[in-house]
C-alpha atoms as a PDB file:
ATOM      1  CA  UNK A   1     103.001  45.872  -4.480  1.00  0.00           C
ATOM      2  CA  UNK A   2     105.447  47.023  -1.650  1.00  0.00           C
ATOM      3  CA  UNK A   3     104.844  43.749   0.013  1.00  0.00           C
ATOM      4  CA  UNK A   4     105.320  41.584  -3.568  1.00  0.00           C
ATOM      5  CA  UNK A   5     108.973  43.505  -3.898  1.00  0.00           C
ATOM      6  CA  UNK A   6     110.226  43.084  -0.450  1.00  0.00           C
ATOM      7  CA  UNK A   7     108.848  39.456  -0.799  1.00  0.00           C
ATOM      8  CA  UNK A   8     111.038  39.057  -4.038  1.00  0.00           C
ATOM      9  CA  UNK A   9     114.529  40.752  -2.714  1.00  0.00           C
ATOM     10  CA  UNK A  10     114.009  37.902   0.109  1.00  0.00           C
ATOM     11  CA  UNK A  11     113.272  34.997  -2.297  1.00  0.00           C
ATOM     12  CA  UNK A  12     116.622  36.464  -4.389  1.00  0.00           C
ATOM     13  CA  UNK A  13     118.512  37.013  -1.463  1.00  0.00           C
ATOM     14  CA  UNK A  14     118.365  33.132  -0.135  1.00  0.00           C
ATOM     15  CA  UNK A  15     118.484  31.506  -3.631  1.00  0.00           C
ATOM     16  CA  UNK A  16     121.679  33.395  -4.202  1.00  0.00           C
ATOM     17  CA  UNK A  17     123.180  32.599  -0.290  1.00  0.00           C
ATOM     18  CA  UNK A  18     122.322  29.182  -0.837  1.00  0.00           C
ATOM     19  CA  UNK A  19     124.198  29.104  -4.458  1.00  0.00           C
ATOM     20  CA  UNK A  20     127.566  31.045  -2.812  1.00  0.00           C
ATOM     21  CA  UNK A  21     127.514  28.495   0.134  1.00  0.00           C
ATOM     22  CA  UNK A  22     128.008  25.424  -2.351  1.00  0.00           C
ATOM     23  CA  UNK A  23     130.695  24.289  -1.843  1.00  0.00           C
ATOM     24  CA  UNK A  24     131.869  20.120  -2.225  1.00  0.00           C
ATOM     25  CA  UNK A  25     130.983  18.187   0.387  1.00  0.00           C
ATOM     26  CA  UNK A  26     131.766  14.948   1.586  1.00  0.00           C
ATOM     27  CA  UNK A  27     130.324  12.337   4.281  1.00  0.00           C
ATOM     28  CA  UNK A  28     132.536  11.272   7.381  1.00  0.00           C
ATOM     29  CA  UNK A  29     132.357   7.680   6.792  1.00  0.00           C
ATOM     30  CA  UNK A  30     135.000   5.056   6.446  1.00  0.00           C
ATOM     31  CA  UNK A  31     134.686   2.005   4.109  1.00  0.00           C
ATOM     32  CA  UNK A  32     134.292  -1.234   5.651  1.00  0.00           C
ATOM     33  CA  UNK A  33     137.742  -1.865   3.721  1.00  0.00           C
ATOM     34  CA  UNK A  34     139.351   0.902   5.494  1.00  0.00           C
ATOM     35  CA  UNK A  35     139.539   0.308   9.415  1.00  0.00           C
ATOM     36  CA  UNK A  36     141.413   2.815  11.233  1.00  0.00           C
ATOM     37  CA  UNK A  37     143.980   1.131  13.936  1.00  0.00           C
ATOM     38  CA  UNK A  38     146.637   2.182  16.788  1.00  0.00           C
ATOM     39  CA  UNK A  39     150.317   2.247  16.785  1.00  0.00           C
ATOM     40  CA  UNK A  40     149.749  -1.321  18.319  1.00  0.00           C
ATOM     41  CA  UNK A  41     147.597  -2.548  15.268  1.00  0.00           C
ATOM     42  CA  UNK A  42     144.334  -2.729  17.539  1.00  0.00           C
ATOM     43  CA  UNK A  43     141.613  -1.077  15.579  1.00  0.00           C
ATOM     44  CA  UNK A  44     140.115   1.968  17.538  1.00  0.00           C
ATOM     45  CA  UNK A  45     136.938   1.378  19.214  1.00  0.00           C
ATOM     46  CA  UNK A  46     134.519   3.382  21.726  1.00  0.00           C
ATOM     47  CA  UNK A  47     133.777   6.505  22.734  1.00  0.00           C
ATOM     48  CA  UNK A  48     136.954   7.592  23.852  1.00  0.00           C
ATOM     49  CA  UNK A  49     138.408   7.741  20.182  1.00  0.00           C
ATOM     50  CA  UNK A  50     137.314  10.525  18.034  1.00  0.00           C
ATOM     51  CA  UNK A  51     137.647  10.977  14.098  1.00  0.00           C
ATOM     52  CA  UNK A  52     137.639  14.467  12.178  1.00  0.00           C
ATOM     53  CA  UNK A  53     137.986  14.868   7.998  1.00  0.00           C
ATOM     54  CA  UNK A  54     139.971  17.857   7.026  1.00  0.00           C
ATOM     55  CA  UNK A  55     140.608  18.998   3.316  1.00  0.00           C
ATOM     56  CA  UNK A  56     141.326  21.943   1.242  1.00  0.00           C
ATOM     57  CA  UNK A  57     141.758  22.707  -2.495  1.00  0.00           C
ATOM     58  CA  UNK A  58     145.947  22.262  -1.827  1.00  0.00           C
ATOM     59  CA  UNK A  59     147.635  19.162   0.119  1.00  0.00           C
ATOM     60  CA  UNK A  60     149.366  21.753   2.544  1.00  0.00           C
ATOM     61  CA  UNK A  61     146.570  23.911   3.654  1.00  0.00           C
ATOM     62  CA  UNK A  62     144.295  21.513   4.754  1.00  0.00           C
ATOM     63  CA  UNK A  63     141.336  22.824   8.005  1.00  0.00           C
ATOM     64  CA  UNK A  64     138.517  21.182   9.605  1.00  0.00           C
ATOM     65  CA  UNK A  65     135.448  20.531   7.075  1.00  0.00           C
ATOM     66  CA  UNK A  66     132.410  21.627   8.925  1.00  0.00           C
ATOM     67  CA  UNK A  67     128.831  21.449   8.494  1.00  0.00           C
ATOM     68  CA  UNK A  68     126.710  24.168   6.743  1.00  0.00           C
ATOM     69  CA  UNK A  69     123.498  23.218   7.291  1.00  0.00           C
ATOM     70  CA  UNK A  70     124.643  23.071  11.701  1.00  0.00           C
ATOM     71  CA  UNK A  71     125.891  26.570  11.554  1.00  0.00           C
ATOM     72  CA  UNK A  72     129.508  25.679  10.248  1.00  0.00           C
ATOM     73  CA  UNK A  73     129.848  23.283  12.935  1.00  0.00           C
ATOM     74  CA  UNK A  74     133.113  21.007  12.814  1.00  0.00           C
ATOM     75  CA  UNK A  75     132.196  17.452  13.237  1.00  0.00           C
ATOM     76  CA  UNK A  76     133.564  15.052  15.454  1.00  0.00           C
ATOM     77  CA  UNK A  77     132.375  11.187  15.766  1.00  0.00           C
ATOM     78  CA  UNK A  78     133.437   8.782  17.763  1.00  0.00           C
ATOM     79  CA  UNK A  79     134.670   5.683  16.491  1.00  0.00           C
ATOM     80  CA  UNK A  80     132.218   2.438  16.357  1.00  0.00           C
ATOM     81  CA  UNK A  81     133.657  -1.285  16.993  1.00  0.00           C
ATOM     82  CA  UNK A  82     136.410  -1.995  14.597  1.00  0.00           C
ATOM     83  CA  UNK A  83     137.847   1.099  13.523  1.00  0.00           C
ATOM     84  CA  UNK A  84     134.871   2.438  11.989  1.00  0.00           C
ATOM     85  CA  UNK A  85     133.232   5.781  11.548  1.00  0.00           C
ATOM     86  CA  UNK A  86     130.181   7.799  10.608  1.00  0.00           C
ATOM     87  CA  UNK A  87     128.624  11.095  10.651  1.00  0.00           C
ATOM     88  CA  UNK A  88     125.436   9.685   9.578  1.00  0.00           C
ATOM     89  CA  UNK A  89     123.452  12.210   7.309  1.00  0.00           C
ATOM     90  CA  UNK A  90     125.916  15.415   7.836  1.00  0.00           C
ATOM     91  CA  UNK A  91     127.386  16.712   4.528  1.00  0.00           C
ATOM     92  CA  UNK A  92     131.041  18.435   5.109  1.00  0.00           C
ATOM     93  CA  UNK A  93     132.224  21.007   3.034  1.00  0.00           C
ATOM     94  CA  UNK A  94     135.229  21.688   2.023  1.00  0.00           C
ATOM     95  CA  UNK A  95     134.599  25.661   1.153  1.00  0.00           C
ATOM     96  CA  UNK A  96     137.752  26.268  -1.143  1.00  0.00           C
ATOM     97  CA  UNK A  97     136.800  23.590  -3.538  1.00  0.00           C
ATOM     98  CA  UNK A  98     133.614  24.310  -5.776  1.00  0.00           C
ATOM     99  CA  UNK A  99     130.454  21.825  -5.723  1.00  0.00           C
ATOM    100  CA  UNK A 100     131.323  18.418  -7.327  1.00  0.00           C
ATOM    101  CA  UNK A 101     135.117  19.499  -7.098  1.00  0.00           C
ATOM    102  CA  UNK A 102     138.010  17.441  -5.876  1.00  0.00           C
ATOM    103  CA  UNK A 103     139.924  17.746  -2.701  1.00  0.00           C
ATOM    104  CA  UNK A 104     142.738  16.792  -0.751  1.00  0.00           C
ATOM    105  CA  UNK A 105     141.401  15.131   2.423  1.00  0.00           C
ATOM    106  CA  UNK A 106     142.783  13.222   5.440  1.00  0.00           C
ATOM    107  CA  UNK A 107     141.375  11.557   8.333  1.00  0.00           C
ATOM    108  CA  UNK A 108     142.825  13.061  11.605  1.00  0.00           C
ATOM    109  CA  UNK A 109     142.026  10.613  14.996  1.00  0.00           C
ATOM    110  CA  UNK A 110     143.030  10.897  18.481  1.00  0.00           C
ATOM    111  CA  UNK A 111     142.020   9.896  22.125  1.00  0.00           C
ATOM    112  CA  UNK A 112     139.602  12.109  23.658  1.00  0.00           C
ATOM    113  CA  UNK A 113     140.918  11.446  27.068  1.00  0.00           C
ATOM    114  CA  UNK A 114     143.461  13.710  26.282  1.00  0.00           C
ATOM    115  CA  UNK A 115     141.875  16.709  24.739  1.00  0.00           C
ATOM    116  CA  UNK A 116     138.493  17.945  22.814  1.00  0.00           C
ATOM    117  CA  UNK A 117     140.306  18.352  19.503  1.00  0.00           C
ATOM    118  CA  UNK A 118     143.144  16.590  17.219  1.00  0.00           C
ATOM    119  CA  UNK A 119     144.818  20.073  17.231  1.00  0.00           C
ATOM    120  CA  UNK A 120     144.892  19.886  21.187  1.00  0.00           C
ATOM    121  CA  UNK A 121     146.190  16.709  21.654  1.00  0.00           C
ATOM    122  CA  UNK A 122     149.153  17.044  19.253  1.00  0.00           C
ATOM    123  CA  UNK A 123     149.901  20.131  20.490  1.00  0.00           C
ATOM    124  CA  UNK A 124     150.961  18.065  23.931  1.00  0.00           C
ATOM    125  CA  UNK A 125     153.039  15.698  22.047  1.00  0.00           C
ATOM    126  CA  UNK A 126     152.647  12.586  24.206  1.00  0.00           C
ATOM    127  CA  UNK A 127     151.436  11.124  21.310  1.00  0.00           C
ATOM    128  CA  UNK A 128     147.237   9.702  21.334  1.00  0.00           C
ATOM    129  CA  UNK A 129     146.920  10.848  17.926  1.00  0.00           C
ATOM    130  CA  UNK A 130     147.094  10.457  14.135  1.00  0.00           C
ATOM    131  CA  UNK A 131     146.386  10.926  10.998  1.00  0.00           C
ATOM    132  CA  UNK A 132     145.237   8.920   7.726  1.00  0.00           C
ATOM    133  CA  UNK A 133     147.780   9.393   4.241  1.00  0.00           C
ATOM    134  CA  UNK A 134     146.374  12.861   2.561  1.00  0.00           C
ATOM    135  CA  UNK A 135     144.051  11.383  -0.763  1.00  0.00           C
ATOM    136  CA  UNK A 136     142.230  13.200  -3.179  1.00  0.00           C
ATOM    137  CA  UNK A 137     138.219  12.434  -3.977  1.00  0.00           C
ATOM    138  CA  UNK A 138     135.806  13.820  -5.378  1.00  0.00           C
ATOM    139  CA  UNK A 139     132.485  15.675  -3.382  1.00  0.00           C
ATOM    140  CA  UNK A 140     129.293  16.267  -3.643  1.00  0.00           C
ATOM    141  CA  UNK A 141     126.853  19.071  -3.743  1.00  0.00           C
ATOM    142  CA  UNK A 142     124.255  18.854  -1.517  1.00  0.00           C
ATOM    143  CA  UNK A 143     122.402  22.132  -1.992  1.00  0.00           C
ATOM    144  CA  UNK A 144     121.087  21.492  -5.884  1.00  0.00           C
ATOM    145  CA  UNK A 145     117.763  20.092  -6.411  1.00  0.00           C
ATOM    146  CA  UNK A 146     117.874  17.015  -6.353  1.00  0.00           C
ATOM    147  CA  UNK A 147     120.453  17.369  -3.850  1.00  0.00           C
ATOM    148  CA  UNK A 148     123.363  14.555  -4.954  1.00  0.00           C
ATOM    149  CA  UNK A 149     124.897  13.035  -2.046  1.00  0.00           C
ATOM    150  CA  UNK A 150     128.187  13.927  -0.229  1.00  0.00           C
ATOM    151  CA  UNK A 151     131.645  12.258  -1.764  1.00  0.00           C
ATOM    152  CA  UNK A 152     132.333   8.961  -0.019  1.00  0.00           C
ATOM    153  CA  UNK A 153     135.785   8.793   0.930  1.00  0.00           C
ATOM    154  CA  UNK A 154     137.537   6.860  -1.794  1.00  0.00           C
ATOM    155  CA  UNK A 155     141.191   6.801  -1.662  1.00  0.00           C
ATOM    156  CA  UNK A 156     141.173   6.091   2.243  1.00  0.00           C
ATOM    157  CA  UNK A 157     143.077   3.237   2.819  1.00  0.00           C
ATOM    158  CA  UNK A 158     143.422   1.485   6.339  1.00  0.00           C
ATOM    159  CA  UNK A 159     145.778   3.059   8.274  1.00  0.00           C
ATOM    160  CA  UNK A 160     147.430   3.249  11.810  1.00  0.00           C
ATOM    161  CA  UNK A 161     146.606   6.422  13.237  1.00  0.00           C
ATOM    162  CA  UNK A 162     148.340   6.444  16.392  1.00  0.00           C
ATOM    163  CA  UNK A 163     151.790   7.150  18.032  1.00  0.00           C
END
């Protein structure tokens, strides 16, 4: 009986930590109609060019969307040939906005050559860095059953993303 309780409270407990951490969540993945390109108009390519999403429920208090299910991980790709990204199968959650909720998101690049993160390289303003337009989409909820998938990012446009 003791056992059948204590078995219970646990059951409870991680239904109802799973249903507070759902948050919307969105995949790290440009369009094929949205290439990301330097200052020069060369779309970014290779390892040494990395890609981060930030959002947040208001345009001016935007942070790095991490990855629950990677221990609230920030994710950071690297761009493929042609000014393309992808964080494959990660789902990145924008914890301010409820599940299926809409955010304001932006696509912050930079050269990796000069720092780890976007926020390290801009702080040395030599320049190696920008940032897509801010746009507003819609996520996903990834923790329901059927789990729906993460928001694509529509509203991201090509951009330059370099000074």
């Amino acid at each position: 009986m003791k056992i059948n309780l204590i078995l219970s409270l646990l059951v409870l407990n991680y239904s109802f930590s799973r249903t507070v951490l759902g948050q919307s969540s969105f995949a790290l993945q440009n369009r094929r109609d949205a290439p990301v390109y330097d200052s020069l108009g060369i779309p970014l390519a290779g390892m040494q060019y990395r890609a981060e999403l930030w959002g947040a429920a208001t345009p001016d208090s935007l942070t790095p969307l991490v990855d629950i299910d990677r221990g609230f991980m920030r994710v950071i790709v690297p761009f493929d040939d042609g000014g393309y990204f992808s964080s494959g199968t990660s789902y990145l959650s924008v914890r301010t906005v409820p599940p299926f909720g809409f955010a304001w998101l932006q696509v912050r690049a930079w050269d990796a050559r000069l720092g780890a993160t976007y926020e390290e390289v801009a702080g040395l303003a030599l320049g190696g860095y920008g940032e897509s337009p801010l746009f507003y989409a819609q996520g996903g909820n990834p923790l329901i059953s059927p789990p729906s998938g993460p928001g694509a990012l529509i509203g991201l446009h090509p951009s330059a993303c370099g000074q």
